[in-house]
C-alpha atoms as a PDB file:
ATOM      1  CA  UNK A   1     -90.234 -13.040 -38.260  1.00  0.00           C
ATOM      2  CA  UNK A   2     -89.338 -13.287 -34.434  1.00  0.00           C
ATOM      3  CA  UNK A   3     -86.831 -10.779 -32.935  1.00  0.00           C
ATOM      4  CA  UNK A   4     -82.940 -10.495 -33.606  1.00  0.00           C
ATOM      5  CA  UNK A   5     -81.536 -11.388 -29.893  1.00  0.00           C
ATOM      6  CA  UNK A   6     -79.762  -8.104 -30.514  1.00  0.00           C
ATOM      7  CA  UNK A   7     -82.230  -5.871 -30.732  1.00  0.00           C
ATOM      8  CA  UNK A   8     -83.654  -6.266 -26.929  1.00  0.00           C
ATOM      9  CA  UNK A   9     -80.415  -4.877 -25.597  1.00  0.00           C
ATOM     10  CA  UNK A  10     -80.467  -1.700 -27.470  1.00  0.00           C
ATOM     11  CA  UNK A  11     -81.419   1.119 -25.383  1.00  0.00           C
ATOM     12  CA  UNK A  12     -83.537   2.933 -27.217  1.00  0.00           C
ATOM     13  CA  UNK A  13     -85.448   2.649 -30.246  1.00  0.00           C
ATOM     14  CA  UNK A  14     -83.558   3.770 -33.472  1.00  0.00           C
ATOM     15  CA  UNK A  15     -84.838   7.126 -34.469  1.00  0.00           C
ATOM     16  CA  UNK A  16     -85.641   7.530 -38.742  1.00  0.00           C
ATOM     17  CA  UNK A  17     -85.295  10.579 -40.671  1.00  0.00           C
ATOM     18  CA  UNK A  18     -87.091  13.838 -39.126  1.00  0.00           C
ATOM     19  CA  UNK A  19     -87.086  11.416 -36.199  1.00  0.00           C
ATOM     20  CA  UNK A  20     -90.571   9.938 -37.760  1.00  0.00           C
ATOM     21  CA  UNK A  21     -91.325   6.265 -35.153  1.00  0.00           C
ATOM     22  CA  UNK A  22     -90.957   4.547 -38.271  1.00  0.00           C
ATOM     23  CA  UNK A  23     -89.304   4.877 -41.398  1.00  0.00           C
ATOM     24  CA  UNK A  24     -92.096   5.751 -44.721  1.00  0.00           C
ATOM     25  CA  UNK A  25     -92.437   3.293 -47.406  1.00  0.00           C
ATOM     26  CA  UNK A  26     -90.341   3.561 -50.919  1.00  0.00           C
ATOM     27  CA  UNK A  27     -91.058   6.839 -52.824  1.00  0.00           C
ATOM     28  CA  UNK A  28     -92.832   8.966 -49.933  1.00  0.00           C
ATOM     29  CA  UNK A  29     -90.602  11.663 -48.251  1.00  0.00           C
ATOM     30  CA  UNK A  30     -90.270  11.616 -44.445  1.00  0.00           C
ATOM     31  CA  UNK A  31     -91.162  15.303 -42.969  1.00  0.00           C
ATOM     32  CA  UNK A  32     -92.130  16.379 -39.607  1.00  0.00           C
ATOM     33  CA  UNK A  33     -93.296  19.873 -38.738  1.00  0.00           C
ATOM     34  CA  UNK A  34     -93.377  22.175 -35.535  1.00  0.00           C
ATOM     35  CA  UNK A  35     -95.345  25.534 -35.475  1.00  0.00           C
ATOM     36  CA  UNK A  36     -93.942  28.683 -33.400  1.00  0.00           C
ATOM     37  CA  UNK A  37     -94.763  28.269 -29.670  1.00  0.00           C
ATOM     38  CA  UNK A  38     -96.385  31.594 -29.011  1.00  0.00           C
ATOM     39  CA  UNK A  39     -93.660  34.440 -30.268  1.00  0.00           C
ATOM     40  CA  UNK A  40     -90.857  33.070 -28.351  1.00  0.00           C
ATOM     41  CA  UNK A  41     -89.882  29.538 -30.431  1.00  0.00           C
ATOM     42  CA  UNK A  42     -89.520  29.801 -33.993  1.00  0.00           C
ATOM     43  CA  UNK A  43     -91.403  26.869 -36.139  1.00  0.00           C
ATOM     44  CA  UNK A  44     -89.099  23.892 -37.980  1.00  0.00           C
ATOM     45  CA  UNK A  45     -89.610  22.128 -41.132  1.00  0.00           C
ATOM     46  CA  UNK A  46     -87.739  18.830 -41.912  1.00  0.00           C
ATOM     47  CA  UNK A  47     -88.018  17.258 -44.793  1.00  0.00           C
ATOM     48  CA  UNK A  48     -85.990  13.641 -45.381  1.00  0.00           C
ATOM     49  CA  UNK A  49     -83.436  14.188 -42.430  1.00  0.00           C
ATOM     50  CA  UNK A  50     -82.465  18.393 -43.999  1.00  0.00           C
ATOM     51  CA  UNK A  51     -83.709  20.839 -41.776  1.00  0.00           C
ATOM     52  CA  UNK A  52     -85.712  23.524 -43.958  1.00  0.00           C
ATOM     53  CA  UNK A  53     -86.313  25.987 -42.126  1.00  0.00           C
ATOM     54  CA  UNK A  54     -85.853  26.570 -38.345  1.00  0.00           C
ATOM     55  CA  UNK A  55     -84.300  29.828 -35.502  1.00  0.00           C
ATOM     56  CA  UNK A  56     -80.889  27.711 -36.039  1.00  0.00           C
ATOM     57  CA  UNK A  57     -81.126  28.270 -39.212  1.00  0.00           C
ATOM     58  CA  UNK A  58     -82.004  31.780 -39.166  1.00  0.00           C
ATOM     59  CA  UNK A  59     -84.876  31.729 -41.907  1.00  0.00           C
ATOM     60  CA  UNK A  60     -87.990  31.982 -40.108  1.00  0.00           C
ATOM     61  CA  UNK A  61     -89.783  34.949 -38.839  1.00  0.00           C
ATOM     62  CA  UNK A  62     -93.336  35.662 -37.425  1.00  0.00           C
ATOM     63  CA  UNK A  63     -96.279  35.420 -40.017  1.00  0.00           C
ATOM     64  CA  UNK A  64     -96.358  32.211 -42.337  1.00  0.00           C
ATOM     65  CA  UNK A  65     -93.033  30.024 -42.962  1.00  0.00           C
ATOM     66  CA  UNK A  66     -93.106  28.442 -46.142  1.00  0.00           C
ATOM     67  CA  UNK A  67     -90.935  26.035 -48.134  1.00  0.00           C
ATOM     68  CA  UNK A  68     -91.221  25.094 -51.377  1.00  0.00           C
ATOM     69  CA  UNK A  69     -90.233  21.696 -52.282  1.00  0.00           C
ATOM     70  CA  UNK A  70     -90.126  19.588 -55.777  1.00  0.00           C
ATOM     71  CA  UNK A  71     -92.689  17.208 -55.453  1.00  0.00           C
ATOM     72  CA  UNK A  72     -90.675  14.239 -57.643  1.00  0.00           C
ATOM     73  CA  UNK A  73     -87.175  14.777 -56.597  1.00  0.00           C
ATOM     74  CA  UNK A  74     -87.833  16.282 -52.417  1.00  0.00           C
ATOM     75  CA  UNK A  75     -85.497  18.630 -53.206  1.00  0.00           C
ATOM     76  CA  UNK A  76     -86.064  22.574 -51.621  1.00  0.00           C
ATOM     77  CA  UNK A  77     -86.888  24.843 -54.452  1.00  0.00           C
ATOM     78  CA  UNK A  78     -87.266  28.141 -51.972  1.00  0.00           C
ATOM     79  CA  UNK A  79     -87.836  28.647 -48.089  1.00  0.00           C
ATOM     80  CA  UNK A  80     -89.186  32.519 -46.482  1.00  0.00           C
ATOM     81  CA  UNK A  81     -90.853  33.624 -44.072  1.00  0.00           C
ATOM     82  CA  UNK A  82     -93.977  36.193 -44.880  1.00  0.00           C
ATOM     83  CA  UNK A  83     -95.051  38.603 -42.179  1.00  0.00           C
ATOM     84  CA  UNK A  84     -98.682  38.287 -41.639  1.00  0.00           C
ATOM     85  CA  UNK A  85     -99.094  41.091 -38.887  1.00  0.00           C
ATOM     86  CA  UNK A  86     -97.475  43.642 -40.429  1.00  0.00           C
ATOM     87  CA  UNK A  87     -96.001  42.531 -43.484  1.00  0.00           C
ATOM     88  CA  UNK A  88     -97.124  43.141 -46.996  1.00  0.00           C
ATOM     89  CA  UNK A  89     -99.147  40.454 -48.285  1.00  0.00           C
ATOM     90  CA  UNK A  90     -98.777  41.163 -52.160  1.00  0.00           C
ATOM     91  CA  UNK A  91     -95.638  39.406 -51.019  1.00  0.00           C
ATOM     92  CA  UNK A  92     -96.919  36.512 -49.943  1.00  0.00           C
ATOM     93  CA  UNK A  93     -99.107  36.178 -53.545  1.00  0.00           C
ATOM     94  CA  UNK A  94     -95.933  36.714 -55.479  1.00  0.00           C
ATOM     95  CA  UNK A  95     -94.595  33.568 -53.883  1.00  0.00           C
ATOM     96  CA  UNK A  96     -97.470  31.246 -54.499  1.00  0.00           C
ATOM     97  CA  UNK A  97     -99.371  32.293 -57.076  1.00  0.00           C
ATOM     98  CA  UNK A  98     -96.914  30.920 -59.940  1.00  0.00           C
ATOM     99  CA  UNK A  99     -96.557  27.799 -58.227  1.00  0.00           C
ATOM    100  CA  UNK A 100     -96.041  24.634 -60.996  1.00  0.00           C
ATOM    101  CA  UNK A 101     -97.981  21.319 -60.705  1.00  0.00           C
ATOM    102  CA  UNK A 102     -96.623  19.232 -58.193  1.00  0.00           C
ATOM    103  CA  UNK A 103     -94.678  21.700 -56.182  1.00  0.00           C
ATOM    104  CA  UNK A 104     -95.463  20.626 -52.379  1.00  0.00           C
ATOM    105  CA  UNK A 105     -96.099  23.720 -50.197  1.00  0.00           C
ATOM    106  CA  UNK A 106     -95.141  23.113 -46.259  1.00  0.00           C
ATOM    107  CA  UNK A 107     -96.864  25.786 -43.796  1.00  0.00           C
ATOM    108  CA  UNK A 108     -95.940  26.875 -40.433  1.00  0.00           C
ATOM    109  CA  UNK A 109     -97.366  29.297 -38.688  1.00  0.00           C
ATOM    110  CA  UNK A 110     -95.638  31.759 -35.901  1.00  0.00           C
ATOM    111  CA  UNK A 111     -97.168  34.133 -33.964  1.00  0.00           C
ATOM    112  CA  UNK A 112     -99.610  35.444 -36.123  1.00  0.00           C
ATOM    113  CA  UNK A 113    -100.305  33.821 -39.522  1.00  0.00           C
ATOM    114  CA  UNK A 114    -103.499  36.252 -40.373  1.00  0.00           C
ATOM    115  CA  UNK A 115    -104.315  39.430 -39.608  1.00  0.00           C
ATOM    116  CA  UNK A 116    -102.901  39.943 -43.614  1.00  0.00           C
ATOM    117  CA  UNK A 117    -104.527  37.452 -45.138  1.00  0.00           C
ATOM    118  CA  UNK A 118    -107.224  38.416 -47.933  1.00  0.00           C
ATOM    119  CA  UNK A 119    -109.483  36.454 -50.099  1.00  0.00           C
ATOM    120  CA  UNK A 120    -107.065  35.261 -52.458  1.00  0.00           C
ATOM    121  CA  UNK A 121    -104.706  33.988 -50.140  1.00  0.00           C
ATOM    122  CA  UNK A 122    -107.155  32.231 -48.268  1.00  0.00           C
ATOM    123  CA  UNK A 123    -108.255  30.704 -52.052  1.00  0.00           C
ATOM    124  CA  UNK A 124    -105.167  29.763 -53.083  1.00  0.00           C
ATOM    125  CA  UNK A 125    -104.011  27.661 -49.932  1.00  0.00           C
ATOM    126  CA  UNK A 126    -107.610  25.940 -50.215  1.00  0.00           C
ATOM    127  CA  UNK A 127    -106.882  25.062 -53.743  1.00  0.00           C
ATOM    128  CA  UNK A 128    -103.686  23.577 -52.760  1.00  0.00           C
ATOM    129  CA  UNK A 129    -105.641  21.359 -50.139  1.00  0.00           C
ATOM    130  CA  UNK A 130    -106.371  23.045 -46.930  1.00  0.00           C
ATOM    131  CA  UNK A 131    -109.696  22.647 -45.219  1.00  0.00           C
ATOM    132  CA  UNK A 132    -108.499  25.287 -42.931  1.00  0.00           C
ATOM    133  CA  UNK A 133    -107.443  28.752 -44.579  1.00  0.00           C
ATOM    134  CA  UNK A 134    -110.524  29.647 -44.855  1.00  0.00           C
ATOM    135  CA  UNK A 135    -111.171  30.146 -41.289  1.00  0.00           C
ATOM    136  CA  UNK A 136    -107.260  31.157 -40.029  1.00  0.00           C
ATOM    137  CA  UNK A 137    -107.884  33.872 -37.127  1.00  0.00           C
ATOM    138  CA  UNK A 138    -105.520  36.223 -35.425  1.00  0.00           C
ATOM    139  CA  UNK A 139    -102.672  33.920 -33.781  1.00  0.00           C
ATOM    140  CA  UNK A 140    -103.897  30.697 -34.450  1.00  0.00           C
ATOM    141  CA  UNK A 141    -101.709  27.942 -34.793  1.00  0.00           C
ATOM    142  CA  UNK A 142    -101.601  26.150 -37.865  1.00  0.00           C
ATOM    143  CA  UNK A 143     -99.345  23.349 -39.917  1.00  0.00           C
ATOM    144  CA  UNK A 144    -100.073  22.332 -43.411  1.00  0.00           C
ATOM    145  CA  UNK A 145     -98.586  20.211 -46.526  1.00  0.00           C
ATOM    146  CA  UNK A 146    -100.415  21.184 -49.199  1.00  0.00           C
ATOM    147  CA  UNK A 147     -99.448  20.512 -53.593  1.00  0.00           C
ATOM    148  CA  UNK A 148    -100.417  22.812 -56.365  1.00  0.00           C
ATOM    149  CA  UNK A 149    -102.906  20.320 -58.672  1.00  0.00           C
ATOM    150  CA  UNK A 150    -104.231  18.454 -56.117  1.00  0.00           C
ATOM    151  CA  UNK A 151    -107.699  16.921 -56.552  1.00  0.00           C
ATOM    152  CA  UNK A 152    -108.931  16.928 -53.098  1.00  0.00           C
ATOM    153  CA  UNK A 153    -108.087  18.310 -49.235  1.00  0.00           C
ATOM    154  CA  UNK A 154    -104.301  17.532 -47.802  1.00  0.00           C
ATOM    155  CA  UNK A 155    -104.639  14.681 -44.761  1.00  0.00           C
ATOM    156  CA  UNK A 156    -101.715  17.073 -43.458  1.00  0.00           C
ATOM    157  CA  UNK A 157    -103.193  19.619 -41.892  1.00  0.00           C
ATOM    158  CA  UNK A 158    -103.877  20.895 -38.249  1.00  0.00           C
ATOM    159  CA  UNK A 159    -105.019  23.823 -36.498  1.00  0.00           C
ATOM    160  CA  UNK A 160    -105.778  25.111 -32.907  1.00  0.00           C
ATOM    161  CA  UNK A 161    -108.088  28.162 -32.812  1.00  0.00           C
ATOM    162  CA  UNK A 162    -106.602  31.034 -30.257  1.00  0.00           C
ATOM    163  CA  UNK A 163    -109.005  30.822 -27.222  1.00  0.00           C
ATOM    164  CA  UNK A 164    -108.685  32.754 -24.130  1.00  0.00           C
ATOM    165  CA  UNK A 165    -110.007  29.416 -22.716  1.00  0.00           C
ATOM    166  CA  UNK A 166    -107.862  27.083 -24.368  1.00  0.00           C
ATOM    167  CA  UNK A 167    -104.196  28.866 -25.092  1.00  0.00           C
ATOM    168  CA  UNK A 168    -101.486  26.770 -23.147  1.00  0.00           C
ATOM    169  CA  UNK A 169     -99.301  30.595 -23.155  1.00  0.00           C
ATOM    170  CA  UNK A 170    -100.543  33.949 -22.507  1.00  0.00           C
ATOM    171  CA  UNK A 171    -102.103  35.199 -25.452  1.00  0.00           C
ATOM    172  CA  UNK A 172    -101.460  32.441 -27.938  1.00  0.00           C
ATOM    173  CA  UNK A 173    -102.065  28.624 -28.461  1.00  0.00           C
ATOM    174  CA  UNK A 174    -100.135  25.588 -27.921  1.00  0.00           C
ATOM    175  CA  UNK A 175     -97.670  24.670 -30.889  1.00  0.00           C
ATOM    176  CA  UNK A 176     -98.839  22.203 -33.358  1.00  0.00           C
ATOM    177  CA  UNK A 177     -96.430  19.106 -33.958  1.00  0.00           C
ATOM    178  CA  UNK A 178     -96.893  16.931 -37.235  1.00  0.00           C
ATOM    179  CA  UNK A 179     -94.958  14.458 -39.356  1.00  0.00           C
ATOM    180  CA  UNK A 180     -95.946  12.071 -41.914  1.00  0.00           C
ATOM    181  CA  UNK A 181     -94.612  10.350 -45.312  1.00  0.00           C
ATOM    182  CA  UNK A 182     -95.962  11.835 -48.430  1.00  0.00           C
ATOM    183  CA  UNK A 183     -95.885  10.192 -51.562  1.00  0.00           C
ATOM    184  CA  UNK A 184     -93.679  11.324 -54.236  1.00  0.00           C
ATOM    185  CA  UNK A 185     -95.065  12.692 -57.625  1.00  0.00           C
ATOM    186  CA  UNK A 186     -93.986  10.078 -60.520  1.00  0.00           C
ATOM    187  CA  UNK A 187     -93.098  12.204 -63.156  1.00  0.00           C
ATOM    188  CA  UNK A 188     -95.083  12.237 -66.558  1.00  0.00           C
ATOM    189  CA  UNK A 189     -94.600   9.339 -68.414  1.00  0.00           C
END
């Protein structure tokens, strides 16, 4: 292949959509994720180059920021933001229990994404593929692409317990940062 004699001028490597190193293969969808940094920044979700949710856009709020996406087409379906610490998590189940096959679920926490959570919440994000839910604490950070239907656990997930030892701010952990490519669903033949 060798290199173009063009490319070693360029200042700086060309950014792809979310700003992922590299652009994903055919039929995945580029995202990249940022959880709230303690209560002060507010998380982001991008999905193919559209910001989903973010403080610009004034749709996220402490508790669990969610966004709903149509795993064929990548397009949004719904984005909200659930209060965890004081909010009502009945809520919360409305939203995801009647998820359809396919949907993709993106997660990002702020501030606190558990003092609410129950049993079936903490079910029903395992059965869409997190390893984690069951063990979300009190202000832990936490990022997660998960699918209703999904066989097995999401590779996009991460979490950082909040540790007196550990937290990078006073009273809360660092902010998680992920981005990936994640296949598209083929529709049913």
């Amino acid at each position: 292949m060798g290199h173009s004699c063009c490319s070693c001028s360029e200042p700086r490597a060309r950014k792809y959509k979310c700003g992922l190193p590299q652009p994903c293969p055919e039929e995945h969808l580029a995202f990249r994720m940022v959880s709230g940094a303690a209560n002060v920044i507010g998380p982001k979700i991008c999905l193919e180059d559209k910001m989903l949710m973010s403080s610009v856009q004034d749709n996220v709020g402490r508790g669990l920021n969610i966004a709903l996406v149509n795993g064929v087409s990548g397009e949004l379906i719904e984005a909200r933001a659930f209060d965890m610490w004081a909010g009502d998590v009945g809520d919360l189940l409305k939203f995801i229990r009647p998820l359809h096959e396919g949907t993709l679920v993106f997660v990002a926490s702020y501030d606190d994404p558990a003092t609410k959570m129950n049993e079936e919440t903490r079910k029903l994000f395992s059965d869409l593929g997190s390893k984690h839910a069951n063990g979300l604490a009190f202000r832990d950070s936490w990022v997660f692409v998960g699918a209703k239907g999904v066989q097995n656990k999401s590779p996009f997930e991460q979490h950082v317990k909040n540790s007196k030892h550990t937290n990078k701010y006073e009273g809360w952990p660092e902010a998680l940062e992920m981005e990936g490519c994640i296949p598209r669903r083929t529709t049913a033949r």
